[in-house]
N, C-alpha and C. Protein backbone atom coordinates (compact mmCIF):
# COMPACT_ATOMS: atom_id res chain seq x y z
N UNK A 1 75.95 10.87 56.28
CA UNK A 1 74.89 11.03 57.26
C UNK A 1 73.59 10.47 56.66
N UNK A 2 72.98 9.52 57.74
CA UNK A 2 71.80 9.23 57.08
C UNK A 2 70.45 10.04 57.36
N UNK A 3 69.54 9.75 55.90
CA UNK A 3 68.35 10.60 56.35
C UNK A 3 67.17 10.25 56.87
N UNK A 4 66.47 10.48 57.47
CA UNK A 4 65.67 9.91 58.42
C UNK A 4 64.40 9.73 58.09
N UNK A 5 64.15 8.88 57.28
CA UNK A 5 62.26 8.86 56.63
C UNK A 5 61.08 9.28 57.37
N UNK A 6 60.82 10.08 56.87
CA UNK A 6 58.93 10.44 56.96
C UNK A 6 58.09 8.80 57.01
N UNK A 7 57.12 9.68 57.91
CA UNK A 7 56.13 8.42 57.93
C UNK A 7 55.51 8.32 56.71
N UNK A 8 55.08 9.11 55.76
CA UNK A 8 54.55 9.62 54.51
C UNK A 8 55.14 8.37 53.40
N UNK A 9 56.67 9.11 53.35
CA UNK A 9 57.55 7.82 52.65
C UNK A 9 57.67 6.30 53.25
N UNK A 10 57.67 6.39 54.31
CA UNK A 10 57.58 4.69 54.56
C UNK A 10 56.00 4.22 54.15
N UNK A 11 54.73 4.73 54.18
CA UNK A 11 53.75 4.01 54.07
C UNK A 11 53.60 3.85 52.51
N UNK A 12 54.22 5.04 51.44
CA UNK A 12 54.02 5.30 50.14
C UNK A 12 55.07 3.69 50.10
N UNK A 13 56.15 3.06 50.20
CA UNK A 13 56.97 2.20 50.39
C UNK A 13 56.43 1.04 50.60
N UNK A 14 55.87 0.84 52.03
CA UNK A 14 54.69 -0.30 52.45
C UNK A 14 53.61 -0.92 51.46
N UNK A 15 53.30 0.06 50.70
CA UNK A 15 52.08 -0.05 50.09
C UNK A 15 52.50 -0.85 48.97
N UNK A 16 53.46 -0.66 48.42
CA UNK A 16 53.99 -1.46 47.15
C UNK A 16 54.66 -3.02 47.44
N UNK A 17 54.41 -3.22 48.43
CA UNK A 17 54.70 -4.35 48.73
C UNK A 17 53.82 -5.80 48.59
N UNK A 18 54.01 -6.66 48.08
CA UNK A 18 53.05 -7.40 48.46
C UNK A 18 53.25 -8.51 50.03
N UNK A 19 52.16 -9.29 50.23
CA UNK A 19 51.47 -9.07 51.36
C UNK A 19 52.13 -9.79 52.11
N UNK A 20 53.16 -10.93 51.88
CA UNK A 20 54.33 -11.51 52.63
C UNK A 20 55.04 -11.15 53.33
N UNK A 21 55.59 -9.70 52.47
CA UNK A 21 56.58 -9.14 52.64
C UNK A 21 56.05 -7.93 53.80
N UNK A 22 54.83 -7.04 53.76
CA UNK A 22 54.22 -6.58 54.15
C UNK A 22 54.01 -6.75 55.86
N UNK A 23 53.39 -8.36 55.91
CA UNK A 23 53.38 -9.49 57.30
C UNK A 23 54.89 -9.49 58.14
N UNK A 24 55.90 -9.42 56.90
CA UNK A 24 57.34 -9.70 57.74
C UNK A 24 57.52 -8.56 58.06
N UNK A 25 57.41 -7.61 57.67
CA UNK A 25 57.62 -5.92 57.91
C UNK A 25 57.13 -5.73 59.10
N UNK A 26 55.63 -6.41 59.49
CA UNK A 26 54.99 -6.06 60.31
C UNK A 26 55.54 -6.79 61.52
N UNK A 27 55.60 -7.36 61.61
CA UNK A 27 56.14 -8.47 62.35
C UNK A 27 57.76 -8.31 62.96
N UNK A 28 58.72 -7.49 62.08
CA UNK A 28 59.86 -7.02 62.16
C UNK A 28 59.42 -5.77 63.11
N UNK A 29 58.56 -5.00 62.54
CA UNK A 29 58.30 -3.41 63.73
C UNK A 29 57.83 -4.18 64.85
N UNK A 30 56.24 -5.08 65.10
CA UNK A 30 55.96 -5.47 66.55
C UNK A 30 57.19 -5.53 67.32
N UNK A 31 58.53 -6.16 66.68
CA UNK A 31 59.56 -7.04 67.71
C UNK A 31 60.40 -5.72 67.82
N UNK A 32 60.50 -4.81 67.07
CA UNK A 32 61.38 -3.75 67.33
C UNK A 32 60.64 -3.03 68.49
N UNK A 33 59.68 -2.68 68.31
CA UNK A 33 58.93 -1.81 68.87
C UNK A 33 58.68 -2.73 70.96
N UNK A 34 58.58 -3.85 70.61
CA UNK A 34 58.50 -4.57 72.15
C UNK A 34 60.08 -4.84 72.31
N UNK A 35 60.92 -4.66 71.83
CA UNK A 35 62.26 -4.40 72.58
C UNK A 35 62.68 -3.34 72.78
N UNK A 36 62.24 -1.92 72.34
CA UNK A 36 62.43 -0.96 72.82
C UNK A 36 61.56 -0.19 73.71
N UNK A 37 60.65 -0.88 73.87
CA UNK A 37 59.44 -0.38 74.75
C UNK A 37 59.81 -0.24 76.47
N UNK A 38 59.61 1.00 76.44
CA UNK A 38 60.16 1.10 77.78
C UNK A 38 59.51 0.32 78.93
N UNK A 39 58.57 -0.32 78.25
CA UNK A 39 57.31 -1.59 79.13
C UNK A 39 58.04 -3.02 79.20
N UNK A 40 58.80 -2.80 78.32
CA UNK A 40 59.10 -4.91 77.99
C UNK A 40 60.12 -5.06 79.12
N UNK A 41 59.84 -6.13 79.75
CA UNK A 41 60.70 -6.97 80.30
C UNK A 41 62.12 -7.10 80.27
N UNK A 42 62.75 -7.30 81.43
CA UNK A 42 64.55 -7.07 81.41
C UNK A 42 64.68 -8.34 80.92
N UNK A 43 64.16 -9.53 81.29
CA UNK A 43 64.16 -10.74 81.65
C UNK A 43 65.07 -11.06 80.01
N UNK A 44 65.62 -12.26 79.66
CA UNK A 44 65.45 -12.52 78.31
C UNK A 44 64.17 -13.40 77.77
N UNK A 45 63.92 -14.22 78.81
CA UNK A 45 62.47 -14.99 78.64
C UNK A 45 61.91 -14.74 78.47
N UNK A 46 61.48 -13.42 78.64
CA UNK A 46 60.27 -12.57 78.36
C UNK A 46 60.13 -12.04 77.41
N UNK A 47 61.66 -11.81 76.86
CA UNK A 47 61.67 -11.83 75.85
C UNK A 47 61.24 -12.13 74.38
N UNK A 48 62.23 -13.50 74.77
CA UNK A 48 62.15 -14.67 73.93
C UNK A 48 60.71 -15.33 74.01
N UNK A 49 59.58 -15.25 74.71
CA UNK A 49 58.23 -15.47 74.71
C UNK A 49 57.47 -14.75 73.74
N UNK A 50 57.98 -13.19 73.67
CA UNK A 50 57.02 -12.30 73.54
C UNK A 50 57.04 -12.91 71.58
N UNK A 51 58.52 -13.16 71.56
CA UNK A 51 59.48 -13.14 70.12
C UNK A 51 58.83 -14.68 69.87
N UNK A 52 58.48 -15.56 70.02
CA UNK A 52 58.09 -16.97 69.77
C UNK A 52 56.37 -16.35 69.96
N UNK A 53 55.86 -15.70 70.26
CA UNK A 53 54.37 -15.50 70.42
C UNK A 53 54.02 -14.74 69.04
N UNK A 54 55.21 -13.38 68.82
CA UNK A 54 55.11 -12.57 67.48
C UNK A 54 55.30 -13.65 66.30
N UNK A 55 56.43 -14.38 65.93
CA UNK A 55 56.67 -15.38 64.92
C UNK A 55 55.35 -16.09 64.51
N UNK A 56 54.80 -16.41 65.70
CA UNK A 56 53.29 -17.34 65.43
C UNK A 56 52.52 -16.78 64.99
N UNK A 57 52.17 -15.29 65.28
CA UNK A 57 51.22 -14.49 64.90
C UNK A 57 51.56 -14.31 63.46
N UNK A 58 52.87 -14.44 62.74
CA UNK A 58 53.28 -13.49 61.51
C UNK A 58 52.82 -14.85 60.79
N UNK A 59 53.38 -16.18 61.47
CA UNK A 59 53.32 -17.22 60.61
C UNK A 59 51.20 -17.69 60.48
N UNK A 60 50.58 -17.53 61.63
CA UNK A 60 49.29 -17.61 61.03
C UNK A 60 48.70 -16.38 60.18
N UNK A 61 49.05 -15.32 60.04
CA UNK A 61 48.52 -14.24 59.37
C UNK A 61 49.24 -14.51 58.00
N UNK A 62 50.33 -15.31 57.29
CA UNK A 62 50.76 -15.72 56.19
C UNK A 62 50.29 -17.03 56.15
N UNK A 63 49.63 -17.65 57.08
CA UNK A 63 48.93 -18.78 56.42
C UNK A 63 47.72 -18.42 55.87
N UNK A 64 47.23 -17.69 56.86
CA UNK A 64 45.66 -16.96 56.60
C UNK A 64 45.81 -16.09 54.45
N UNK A 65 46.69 -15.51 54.84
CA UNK A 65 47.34 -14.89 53.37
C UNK A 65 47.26 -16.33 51.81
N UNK A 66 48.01 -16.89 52.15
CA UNK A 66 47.98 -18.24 51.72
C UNK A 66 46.78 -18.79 51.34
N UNK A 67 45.88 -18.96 52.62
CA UNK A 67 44.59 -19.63 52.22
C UNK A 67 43.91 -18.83 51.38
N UNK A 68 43.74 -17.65 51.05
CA UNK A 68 43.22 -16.67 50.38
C UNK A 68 42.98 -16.91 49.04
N UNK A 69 42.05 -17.56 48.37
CA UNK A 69 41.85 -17.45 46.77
C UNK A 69 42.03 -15.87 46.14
N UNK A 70 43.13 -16.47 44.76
CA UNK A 70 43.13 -14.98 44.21
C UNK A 70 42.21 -14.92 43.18
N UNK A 71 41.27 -14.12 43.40
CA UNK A 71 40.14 -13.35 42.33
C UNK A 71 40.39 -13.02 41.32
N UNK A 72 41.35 -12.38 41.20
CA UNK A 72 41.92 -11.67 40.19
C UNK A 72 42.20 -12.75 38.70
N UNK A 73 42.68 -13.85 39.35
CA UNK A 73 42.65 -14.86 37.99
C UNK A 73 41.91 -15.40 37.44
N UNK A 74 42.15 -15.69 35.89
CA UNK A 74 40.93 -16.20 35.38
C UNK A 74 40.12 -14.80 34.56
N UNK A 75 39.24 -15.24 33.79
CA UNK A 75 38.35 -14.13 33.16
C UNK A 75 37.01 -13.62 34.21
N UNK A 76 36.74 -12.52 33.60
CA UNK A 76 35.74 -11.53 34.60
C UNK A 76 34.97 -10.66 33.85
N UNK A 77 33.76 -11.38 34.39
CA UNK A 77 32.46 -10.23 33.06
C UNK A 77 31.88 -9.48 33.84
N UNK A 78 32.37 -8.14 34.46
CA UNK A 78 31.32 -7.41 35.50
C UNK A 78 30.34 -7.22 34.50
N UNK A 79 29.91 -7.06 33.45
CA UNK A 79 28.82 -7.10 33.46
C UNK A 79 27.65 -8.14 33.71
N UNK A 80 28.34 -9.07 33.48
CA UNK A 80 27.13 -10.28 33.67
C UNK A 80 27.14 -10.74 35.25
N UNK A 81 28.25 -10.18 35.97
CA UNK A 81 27.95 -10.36 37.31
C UNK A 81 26.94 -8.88 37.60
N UNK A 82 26.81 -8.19 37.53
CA UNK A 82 25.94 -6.93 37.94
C UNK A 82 24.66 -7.75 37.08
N UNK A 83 24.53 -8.28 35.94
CA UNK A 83 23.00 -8.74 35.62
C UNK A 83 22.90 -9.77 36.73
N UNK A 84 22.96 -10.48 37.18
CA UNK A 84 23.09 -11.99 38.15
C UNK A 84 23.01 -11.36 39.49
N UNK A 85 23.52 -9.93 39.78
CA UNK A 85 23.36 -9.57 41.62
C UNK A 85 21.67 -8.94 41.31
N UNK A 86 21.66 -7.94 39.81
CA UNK A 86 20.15 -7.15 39.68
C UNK A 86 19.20 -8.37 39.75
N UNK A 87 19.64 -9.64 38.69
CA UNK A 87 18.65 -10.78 38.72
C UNK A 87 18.25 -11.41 40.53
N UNK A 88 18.88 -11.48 40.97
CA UNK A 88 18.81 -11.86 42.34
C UNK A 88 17.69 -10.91 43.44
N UNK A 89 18.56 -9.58 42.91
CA UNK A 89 17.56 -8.37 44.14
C UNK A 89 16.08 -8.49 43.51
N UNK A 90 15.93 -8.51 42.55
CA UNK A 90 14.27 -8.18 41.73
C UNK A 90 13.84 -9.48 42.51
N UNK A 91 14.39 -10.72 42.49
CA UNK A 91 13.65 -12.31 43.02
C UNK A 91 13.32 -12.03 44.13
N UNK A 92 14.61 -11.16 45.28
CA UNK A 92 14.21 -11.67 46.24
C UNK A 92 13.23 -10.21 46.83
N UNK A 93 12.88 -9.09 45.79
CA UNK A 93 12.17 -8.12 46.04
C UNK A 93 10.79 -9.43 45.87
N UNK A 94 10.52 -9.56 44.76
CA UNK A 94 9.30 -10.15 44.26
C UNK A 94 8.66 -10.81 45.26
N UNK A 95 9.41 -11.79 45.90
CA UNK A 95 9.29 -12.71 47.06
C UNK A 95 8.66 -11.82 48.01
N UNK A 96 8.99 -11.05 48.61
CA UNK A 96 8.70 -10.41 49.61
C UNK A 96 7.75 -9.75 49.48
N UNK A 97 7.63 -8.65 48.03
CA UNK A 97 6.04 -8.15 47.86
C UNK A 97 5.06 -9.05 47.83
N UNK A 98 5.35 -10.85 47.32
CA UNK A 98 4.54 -11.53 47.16
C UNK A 98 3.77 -11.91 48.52
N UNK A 99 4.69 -12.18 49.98
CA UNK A 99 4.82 -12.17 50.70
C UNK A 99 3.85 -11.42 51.77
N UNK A 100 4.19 -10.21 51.14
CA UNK A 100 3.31 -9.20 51.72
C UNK A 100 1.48 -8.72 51.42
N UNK A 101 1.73 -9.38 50.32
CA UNK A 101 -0.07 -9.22 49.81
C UNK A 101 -0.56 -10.46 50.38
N UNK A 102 0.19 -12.06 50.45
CA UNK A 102 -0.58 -12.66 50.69
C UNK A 102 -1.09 -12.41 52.28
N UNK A 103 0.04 -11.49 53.17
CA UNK A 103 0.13 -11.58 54.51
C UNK A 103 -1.39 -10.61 54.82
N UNK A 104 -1.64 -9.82 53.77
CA UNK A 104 -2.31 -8.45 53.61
C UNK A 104 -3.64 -8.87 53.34
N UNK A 105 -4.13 -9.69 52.66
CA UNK A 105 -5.08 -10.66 51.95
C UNK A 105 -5.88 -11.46 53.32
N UNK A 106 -5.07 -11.90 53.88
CA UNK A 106 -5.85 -12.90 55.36
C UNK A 106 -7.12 -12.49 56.00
C-alpha cells in the first residue's frame, strides 16, 4: 500500500531541487492539474492546446533560467562590496546636501 505525501514533505523535496528540474515539476503539476480539472475541456484539442501552451511556458521559464548569470562563481569580497555601496551612499548623500544649501543660499 502506498503512502500518501504531505504537502510539508513534497515542498521539503521541491526545495532540493535545482531549478530545471523544479520548472519540469512545475510544469508536470500545471498539466496534471488542467487534466483533472473539472473545468478543462472534453475536447482533445483543447487539450492538446492547453499542453503545447504549458510546454512553451516551461520551455521560456528554462530559457529565462539559462539566461541567468551565476553569482555565485568566481571570488567575493563582501567586504569591499559593503565599502563601494557605503562609498556610493555618502557621494550621493553629499550631492544632495550640496544641493540643498546651494538651493537654500539663492
Amino acid at each position: 500500500m502506498t503512502q500518501q505525501a504531505t504537502l510539508e514533505r513534497v515542498e521539503q523535496l521541491a526545495v532540493q531541487l535545482d531549478q530545471p528540474d523544479l520548472l519540469q515539476l512545475l510544469a508536470r503539476i500545471v498539466q496534471h492539474l488542467s487534466q483533472n480539472s473539472p473545468f478543462a475541456a472534453n475536447g482533445t484539442h483543447e487539450k492538446e492546446r492547453k499542453r503545447q501552451a504549458q510546454l512553451q511556458l516551461a520551455k521560456e521559464l528554462l530559457k529565462e533560467v539559462d539566461d541567468i548569470d551565476d553569482d555565485t562563481a568566481g571570488e567575493f569580497d563582501a567586504a569591499e562590496t559593503i565599502r563601494q555601496m557605503r562609498n556610493e551612499r555618502v557621494t550621493q548623500i553629499c550631492r544632495k546636501d550640496a544641493q540643498i544649501k546651494h538651493f537654500t543660499m539663492r
